[in-house]
C-alpha atoms as a PDB file:
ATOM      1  CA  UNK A   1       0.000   0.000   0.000  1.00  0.00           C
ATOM      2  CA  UNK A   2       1.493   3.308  -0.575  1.00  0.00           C
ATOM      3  CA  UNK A   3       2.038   5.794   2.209  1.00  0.00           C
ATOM      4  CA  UNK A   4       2.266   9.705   2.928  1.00  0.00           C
ATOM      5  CA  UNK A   5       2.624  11.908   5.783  1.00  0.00           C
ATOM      6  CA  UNK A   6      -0.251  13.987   6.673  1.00  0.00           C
ATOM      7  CA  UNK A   7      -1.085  17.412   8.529  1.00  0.00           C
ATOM      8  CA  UNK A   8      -3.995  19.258   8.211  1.00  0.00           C
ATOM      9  CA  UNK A   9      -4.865  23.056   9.693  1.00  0.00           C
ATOM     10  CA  UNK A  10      -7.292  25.098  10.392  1.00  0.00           C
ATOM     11  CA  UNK A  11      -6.193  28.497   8.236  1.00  0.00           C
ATOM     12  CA  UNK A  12      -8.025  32.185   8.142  1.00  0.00           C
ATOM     13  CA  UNK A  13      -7.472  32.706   4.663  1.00  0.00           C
ATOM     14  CA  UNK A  14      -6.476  30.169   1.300  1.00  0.00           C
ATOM     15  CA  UNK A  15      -5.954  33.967  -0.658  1.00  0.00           C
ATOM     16  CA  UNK A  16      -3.033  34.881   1.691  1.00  0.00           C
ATOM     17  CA  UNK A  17      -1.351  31.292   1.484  1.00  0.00           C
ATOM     18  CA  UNK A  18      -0.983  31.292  -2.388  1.00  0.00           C
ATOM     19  CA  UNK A  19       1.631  33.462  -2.414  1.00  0.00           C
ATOM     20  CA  UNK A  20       3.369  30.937  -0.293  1.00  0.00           C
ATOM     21  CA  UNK A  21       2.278  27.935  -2.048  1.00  0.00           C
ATOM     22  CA  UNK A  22       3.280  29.215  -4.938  1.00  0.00           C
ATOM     23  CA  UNK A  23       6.716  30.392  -4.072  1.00  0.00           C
ATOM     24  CA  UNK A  24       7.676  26.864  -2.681  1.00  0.00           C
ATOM     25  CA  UNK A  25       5.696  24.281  -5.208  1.00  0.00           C
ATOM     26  CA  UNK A  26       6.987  23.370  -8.803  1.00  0.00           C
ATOM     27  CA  UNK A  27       3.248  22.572 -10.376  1.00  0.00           C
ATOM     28  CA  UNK A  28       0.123  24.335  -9.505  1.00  0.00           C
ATOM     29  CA  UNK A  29      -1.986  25.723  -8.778  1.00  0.00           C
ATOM     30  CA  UNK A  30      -4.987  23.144 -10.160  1.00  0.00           C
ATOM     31  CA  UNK A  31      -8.309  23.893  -8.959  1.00  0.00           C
ATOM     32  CA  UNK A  32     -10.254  20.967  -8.726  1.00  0.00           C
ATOM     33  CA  UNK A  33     -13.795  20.155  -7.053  1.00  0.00           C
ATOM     34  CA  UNK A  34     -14.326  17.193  -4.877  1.00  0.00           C
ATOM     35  CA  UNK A  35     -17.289  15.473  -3.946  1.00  0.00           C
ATOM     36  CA  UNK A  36     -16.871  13.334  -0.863  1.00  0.00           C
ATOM     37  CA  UNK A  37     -18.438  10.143   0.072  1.00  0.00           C
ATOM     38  CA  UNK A  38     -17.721   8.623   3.460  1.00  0.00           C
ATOM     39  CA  UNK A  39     -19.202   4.573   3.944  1.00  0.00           C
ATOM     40  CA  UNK A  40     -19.109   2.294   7.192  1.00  0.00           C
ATOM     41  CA  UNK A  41     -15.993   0.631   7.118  1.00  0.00           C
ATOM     42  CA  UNK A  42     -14.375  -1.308  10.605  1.00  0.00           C
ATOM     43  CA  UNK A  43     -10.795  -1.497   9.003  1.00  0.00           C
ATOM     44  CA  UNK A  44     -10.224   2.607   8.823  1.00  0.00           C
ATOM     45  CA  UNK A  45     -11.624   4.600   6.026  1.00  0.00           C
ATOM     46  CA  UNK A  46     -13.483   4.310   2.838  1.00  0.00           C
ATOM     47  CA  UNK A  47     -14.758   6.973   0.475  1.00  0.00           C
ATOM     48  CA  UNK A  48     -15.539   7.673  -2.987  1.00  0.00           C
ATOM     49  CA  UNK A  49     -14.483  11.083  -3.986  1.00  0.00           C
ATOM     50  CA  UNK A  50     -15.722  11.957  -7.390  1.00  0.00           C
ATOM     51  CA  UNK A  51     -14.672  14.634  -9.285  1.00  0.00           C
ATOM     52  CA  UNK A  52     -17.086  15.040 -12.254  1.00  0.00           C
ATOM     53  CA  UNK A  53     -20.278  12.590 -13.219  1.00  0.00           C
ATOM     54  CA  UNK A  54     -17.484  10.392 -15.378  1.00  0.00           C
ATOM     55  CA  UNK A  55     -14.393  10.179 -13.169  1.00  0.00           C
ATOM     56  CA  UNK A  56     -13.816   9.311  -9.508  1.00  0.00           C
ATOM     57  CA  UNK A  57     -11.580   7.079  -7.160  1.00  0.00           C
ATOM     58  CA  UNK A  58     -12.555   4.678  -4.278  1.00  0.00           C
ATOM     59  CA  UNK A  59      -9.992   5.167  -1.614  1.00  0.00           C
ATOM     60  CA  UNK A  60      -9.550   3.108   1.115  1.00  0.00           C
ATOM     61  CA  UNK A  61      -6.845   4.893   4.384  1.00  0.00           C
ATOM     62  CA  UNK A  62      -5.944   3.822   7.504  1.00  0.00           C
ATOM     63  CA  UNK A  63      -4.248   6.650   9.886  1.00  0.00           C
ATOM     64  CA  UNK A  64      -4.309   7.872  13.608  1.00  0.00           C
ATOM     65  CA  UNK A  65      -6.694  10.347  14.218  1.00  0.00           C
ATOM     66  CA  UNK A  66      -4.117  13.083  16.102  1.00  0.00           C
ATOM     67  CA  UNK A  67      -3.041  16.361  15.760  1.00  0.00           C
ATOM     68  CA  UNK A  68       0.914  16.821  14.335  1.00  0.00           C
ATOM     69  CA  UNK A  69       2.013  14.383  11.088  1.00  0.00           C
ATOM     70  CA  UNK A  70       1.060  11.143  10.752  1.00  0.00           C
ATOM     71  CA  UNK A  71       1.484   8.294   8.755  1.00  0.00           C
ATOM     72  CA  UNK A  72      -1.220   7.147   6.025  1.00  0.00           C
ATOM     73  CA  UNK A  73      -1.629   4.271   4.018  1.00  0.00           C
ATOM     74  CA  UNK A  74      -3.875   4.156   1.184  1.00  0.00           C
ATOM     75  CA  UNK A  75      -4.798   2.607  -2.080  1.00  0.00           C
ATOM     76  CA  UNK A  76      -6.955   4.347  -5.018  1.00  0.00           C
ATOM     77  CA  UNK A  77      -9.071   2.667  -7.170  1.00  0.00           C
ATOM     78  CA  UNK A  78     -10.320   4.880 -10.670  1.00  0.00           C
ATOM     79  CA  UNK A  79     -13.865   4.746 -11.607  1.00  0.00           C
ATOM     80  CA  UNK A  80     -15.334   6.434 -14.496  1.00  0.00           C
ATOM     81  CA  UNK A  81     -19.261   5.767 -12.522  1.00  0.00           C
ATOM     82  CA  UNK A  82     -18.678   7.929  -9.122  1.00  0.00           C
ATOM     83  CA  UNK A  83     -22.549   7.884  -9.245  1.00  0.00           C
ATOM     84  CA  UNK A  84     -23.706   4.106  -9.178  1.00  0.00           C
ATOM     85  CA  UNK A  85     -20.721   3.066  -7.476  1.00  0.00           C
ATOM     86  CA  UNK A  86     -21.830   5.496  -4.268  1.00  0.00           C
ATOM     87  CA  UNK A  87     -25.376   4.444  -4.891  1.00  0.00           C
ATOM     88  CA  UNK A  88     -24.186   0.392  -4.672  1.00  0.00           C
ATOM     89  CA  UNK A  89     -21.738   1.254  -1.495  1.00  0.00           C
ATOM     90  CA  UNK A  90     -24.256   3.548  -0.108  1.00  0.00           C
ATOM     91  CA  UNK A  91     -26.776  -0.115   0.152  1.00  0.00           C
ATOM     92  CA  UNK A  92     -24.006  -2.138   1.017  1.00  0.00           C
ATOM     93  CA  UNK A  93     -22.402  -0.355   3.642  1.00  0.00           C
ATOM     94  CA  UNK A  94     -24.185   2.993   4.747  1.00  0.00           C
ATOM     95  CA  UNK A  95     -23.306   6.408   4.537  1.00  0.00           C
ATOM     96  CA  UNK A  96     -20.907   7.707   7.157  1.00  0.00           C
ATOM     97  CA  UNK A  97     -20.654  11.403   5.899  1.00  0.00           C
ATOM     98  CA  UNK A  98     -20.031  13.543   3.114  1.00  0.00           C
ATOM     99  CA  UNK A  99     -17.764  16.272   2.082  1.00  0.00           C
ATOM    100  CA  UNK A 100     -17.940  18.659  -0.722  1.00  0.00           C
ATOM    101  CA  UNK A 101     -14.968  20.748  -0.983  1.00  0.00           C
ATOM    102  CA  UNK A 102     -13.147  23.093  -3.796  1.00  0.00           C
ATOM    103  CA  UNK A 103      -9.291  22.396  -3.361  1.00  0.00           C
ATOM    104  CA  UNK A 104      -6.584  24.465  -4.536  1.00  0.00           C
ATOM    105  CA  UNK A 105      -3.417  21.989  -5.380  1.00  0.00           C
ATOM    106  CA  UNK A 106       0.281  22.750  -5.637  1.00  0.00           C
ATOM    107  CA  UNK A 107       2.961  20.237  -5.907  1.00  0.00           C
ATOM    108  CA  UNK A 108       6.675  20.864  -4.054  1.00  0.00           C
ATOM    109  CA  UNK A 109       8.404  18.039  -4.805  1.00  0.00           C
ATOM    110  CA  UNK A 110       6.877  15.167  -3.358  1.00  0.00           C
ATOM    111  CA  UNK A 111       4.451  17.000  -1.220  1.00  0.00           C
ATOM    112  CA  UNK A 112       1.032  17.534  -2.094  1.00  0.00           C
ATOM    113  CA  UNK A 113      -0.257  21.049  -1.134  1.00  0.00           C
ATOM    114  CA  UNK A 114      -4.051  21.138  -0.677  1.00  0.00           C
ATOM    115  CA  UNK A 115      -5.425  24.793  -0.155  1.00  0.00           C
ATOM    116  CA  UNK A 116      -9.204  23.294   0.532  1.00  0.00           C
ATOM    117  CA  UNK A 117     -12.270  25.132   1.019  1.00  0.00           C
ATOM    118  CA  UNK A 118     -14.611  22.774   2.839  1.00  0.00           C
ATOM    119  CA  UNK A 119     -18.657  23.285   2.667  1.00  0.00           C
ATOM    120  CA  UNK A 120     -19.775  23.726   5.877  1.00  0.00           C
ATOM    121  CA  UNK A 121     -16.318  23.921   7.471  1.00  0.00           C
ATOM    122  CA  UNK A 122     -14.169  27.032   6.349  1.00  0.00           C
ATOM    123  CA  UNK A 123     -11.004  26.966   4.966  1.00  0.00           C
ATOM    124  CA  UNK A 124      -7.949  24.563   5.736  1.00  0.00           C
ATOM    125  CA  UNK A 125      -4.260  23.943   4.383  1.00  0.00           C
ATOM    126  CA  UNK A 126      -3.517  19.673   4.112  1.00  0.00           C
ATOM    127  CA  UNK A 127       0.118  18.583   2.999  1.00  0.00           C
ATOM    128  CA  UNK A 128       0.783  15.099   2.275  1.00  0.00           C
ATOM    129  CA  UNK A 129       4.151  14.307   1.742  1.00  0.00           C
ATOM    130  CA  UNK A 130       4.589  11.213  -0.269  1.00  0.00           C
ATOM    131  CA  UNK A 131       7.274   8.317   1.358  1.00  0.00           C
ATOM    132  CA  UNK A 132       8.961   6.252  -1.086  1.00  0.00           C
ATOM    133  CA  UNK A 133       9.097   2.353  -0.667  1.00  0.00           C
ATOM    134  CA  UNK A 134      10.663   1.450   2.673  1.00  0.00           C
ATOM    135  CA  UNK A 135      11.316   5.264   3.717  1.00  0.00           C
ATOM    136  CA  UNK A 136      11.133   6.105   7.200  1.00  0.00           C
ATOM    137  CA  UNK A 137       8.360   7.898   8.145  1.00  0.00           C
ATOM    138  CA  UNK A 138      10.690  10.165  10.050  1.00  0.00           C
ATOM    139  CA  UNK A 139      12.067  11.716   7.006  1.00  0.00           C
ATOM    140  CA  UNK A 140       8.418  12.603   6.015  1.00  0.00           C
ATOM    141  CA  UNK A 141       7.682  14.148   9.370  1.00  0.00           C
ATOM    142  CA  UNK A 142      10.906  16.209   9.104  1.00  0.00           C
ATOM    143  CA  UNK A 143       9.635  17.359   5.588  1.00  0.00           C
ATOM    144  CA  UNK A 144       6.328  18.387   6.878  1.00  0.00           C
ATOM    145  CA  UNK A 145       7.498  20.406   9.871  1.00  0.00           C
ATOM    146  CA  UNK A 146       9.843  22.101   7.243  1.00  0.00           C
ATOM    147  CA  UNK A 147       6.468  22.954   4.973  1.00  0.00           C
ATOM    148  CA  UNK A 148       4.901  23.559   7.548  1.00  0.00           C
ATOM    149  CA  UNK A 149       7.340  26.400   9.179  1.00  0.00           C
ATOM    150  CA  UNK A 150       8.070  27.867   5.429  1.00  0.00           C
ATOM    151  CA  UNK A 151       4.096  28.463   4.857  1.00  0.00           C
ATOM    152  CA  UNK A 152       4.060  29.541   8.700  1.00  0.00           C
ATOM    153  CA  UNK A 153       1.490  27.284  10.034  1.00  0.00           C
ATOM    154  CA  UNK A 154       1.474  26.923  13.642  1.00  0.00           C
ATOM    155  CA  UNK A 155       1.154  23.708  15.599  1.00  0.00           C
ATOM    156  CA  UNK A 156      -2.073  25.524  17.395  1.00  0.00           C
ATOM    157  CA  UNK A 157      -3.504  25.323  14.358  1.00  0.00           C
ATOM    158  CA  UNK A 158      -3.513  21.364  13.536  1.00  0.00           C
ATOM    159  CA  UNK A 159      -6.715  19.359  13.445  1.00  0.00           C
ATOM    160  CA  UNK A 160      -7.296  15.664  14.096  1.00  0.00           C
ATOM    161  CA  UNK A 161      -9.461  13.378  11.690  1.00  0.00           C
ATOM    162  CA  UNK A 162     -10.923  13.962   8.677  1.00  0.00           C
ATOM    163  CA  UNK A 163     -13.137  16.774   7.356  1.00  0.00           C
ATOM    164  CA  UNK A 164     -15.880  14.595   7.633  1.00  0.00           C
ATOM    165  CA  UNK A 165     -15.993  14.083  11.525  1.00  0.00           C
ATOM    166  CA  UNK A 166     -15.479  18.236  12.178  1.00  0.00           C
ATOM    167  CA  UNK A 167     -19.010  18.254   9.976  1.00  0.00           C
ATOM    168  CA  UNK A 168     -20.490  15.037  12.290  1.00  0.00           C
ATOM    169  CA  UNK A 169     -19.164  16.847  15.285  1.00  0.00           C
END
């Protein structure tokens, strides 16, 4: 399965991180609107984000729900039917939650840079820093808290979970 290292903050503004972004990514930005569906699922997460009636990706993660980095592992599966896939996991499994967010995406490196404006929510900065095989998640950490101080994010300003249980909550 592959693996990143994830943050995500609560931010006041995505306009006055651009700049930033921008300065320090070597792709981006990509706007990009994402429709999330959460199911039941005992083994960690599982959601179908699509992005458009004809293209989507089941995800399944697994990752601590804490504040700070953390380790994630995941696997994607394409689907060009977001809409009776969620309607055939919606009767097998249940709805957990959904989350319908525009996301502003810049690449630095390895490191995904998600700018996301979350319905219902406000406005957050995620990074995911990609590990290679076998790379200590260490190394990731280090990168984050190096991303992290360069777009000057506090560490009062780290969430736990997902989107999804801030909108339960």
């Amino acid at each position: 399965m592959a693996r990143n290292i994830e943050i995500k903050a609560r931010i006041d503004s995505i306009e006055a991180l651009v700049p930033k972004a921008a300065a320090i990514a070597d792709q981006g930005p990509m706007e990009i609107v994402q429709d999330d569906t959460f199911f039941r699922c005992d083994s960690g997460r599982l959601k179908l984000r699509a992005f458009s009636r004809d293209e989507g990706e089941l995800i399944f993660y697994c990752r601590a729900d804490r504040q700070g980095p953390k380790e994630s592992f995941y696997l994607r599966s394409p689907t060009p039917a977001p809409e009776t896939l969620r309607d055939s996991l919606s009767l097998a499994y249940g709805q957990a939650g959904r989350v319908r967010k525009h996301r502003t995406l810049f690449l630095a490196g390895r490191t995904r840079i998600h700018l996301d404006k979350v319905e219902g929510l406000g406005e957050f900065l995620e990074l995911e820093v990609v590990l290679g095989e076998g790379e200590s998640a260490e190394n990731g950490v280090r990168e984050a808290h190096d991303l992290m101080a360069q777009l000057g994010i506090e560490r009062s300003q780290l969430i736990d979970g997902a989107y999804v249980d801030l909108l339960l909550k």
